[in-house]
Protein backbone atom coordinates (compact mmCIF):
# COMPACT_ATOMS: atom_id res chain seq x y z
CA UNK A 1 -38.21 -28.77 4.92
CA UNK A 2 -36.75 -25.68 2.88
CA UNK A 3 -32.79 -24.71 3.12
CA UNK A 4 -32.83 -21.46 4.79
CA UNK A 5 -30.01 -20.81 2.49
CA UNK A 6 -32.95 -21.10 -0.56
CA UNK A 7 -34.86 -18.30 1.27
CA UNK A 8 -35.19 -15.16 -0.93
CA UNK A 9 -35.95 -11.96 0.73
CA UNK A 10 -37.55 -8.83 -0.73
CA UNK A 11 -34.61 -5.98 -0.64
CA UNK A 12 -31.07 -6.81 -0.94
CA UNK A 13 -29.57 -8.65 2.23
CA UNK A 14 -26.33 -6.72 0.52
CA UNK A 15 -24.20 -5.40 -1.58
CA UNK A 16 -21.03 -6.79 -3.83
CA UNK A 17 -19.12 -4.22 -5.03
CA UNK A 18 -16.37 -4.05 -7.10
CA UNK A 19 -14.05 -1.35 -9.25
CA UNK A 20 -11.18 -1.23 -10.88
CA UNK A 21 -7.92 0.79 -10.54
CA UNK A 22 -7.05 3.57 -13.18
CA UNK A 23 -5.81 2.24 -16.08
CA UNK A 24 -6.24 -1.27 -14.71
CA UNK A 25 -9.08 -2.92 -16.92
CA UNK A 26 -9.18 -0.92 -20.55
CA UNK A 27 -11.96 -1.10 -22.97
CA UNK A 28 -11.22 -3.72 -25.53
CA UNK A 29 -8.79 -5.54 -22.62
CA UNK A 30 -7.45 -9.10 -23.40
CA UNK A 31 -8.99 -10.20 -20.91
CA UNK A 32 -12.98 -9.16 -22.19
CA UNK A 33 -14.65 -5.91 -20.91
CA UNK A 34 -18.02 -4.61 -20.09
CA UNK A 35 -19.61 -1.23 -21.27
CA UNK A 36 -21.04 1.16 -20.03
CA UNK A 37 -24.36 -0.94 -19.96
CA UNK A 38 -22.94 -3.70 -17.91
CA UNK A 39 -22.72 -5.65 -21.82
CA UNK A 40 -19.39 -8.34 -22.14
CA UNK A 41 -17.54 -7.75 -25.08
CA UNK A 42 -14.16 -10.00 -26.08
CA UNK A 43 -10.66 -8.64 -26.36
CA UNK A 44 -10.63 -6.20 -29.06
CA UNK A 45 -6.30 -4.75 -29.46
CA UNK A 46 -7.38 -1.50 -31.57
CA UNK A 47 -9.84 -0.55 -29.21
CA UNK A 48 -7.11 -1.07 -25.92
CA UNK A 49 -4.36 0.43 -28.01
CA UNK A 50 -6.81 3.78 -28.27
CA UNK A 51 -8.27 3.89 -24.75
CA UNK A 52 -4.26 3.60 -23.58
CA UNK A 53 -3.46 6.37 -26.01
CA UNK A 54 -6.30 8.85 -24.31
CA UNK A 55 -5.07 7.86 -20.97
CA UNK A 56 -4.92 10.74 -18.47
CA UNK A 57 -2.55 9.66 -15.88
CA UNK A 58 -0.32 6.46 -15.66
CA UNK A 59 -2.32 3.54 -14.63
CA UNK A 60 -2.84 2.69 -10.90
CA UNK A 61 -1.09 0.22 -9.03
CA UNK A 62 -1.39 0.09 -5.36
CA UNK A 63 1.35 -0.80 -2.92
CA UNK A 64 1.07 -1.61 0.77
CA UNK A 65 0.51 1.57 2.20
CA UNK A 66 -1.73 2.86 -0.17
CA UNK A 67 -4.12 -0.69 0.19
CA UNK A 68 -4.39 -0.25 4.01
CA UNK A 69 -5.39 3.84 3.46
CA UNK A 70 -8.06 2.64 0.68
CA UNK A 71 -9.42 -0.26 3.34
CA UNK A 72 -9.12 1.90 6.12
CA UNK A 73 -10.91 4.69 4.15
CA UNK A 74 -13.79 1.92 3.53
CA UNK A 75 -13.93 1.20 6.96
CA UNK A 76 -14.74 4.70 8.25
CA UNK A 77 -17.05 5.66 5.52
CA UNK A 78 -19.06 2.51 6.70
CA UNK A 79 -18.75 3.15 10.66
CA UNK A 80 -20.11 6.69 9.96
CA UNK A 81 -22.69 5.52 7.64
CA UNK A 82 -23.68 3.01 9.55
CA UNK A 83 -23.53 0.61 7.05
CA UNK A 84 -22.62 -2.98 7.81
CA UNK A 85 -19.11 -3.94 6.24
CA UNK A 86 -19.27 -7.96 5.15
CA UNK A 87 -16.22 -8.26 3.69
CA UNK A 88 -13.74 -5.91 2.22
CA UNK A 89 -10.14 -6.35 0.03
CA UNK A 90 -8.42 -3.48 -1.69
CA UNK A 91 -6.27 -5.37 -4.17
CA UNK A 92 -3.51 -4.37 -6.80
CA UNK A 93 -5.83 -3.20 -9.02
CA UNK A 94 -9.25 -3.56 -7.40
CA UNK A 95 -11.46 -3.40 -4.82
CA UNK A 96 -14.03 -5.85 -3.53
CA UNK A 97 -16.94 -4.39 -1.03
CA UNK A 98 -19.80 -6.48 0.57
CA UNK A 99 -21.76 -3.99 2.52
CA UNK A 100 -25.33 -3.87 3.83
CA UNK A 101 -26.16 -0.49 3.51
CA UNK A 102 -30.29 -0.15 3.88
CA UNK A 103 -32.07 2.57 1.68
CA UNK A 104 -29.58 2.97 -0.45
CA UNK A 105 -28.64 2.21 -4.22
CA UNK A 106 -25.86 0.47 -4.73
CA UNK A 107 -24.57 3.54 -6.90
CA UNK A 108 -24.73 5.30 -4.20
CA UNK A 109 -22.62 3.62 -1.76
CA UNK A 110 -20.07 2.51 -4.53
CA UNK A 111 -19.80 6.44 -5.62
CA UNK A 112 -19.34 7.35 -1.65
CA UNK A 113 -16.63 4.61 -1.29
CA UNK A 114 -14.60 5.52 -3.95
CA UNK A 115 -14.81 9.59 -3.45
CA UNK A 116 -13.27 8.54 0.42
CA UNK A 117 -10.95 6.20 -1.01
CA UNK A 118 -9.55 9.01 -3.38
CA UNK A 119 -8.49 10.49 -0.24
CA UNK A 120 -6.59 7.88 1.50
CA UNK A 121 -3.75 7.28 -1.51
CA UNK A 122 -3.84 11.07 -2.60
CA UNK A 123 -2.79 11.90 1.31
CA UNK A 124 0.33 9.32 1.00
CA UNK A 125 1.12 10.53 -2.36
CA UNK A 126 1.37 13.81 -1.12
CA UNK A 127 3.47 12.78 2.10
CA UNK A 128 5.74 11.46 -0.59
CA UNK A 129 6.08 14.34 -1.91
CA UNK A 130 4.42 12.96 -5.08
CA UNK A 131 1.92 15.12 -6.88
CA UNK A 132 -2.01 14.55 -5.98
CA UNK A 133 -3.41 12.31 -8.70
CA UNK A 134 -7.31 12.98 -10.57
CA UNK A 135 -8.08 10.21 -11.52
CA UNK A 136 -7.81 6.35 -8.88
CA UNK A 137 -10.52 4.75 -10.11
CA UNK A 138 -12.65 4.05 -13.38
CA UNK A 139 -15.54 4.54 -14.13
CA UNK A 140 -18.46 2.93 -12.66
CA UNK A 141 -17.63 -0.79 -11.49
CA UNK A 142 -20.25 -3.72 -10.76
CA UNK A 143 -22.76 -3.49 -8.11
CA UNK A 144 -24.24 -7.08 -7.54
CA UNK A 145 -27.33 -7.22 -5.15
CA UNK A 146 -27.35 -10.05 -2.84
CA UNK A 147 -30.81 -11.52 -1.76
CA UNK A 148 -30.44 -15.00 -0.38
CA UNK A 149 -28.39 -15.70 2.94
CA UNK A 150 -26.32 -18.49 1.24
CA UNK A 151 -25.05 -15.60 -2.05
CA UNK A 152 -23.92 -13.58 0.80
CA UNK A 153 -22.11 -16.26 2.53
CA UNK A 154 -20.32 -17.47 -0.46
CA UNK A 155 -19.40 -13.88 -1.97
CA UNK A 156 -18.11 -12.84 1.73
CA UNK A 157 -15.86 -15.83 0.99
CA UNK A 158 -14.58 -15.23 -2.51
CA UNK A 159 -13.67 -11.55 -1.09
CA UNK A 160 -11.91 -12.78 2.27
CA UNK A 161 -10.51 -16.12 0.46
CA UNK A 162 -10.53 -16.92 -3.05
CA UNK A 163 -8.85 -13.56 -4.40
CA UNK A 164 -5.50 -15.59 -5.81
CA UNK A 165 -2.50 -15.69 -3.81
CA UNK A 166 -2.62 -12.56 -1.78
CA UNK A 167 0.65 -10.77 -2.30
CA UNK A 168 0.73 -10.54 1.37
CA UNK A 169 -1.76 -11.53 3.85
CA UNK A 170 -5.68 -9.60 3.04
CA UNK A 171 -5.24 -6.26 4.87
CA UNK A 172 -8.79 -6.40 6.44
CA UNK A 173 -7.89 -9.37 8.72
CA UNK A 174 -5.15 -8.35 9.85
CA UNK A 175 -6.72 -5.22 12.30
């Protein structure tokens, strides 16, 4: 008898979607990188030391309130979508997305998430009297596609459990 878990199915049962914070993940980073074609490369200093130099803005790094406006951002976007929301953490630096959203590339949703969530922070930014920022996010991210019923179960996990030691409990779970 086959492991329904095994089972693969034809279109994605989801997506895993990630992207970085502003600043947050540099080409030629200590910690590896990937290009624009999804390729790994190791650290590389010269390379970080230039990408810092042609920096923009300050790199991001979200607090509290600015983590529950990015998730709660997410969470809209999906209701009125009608996309299925899996899982969902907005950390320091990143955010992790498992959505079913059918029809649609996972470009598209990940480019529709993070135009909403450059809402969210930019509205408690300017509350704060703090000047809008342009740039949130980098560019692109990773867009996994999930076929099998037992990938989705264990990247739901990793994104609800697995991220480190939360700096405070994950925000999704806590509505």
């Amino acid at each position: 008898m086959r492991n329904i878990n095994s089972i693969p199915h034809s279109d994605p049962l989801a997506f895993f979607l990630t992207w970085t914070a502003y600043g947050s993940w540099l080409p030629g980073d200590g910690r590896g990188w990937a290009d624009g074609r999804g390729r790994l490369h190791g650290p590389e200093p010269l390379r970080a030391a230039v990408a810092r130099r042609h920096m923009a803005e300050k790199p991001v790094t979200f607090d509290r309130s600015q983590r529950v406006a990015v998730e709660a951002a997410i969470v809209a976007h999906c209701h009125v979508r009608g996309w299925y929301l899996h899982a969902l953490q907005c950390r320091l630096q990143h955010v992790h997305v498992v959505v079913t959203a059918v029809g649609r590339a996972p470009i598209d949703v990940m480019t529709q998430l993070k135009s909403w969530c450059t809402r969210a922070p930019n509205e408690i930014a300017d509350s704060r009297g703090a000047a809008p920022r342009t740039r949130w996010w980098t560019e692109g991210g990773s867009k996994r596609r999930i076929f099998h019923d037992g990938d989705l179960a264990s990247v739901i996990t990793y994104v609800q459990e697995c991220q480190g030691v939360p700096v405070q409990a994950p925000i999704a779970a806590e509505r």
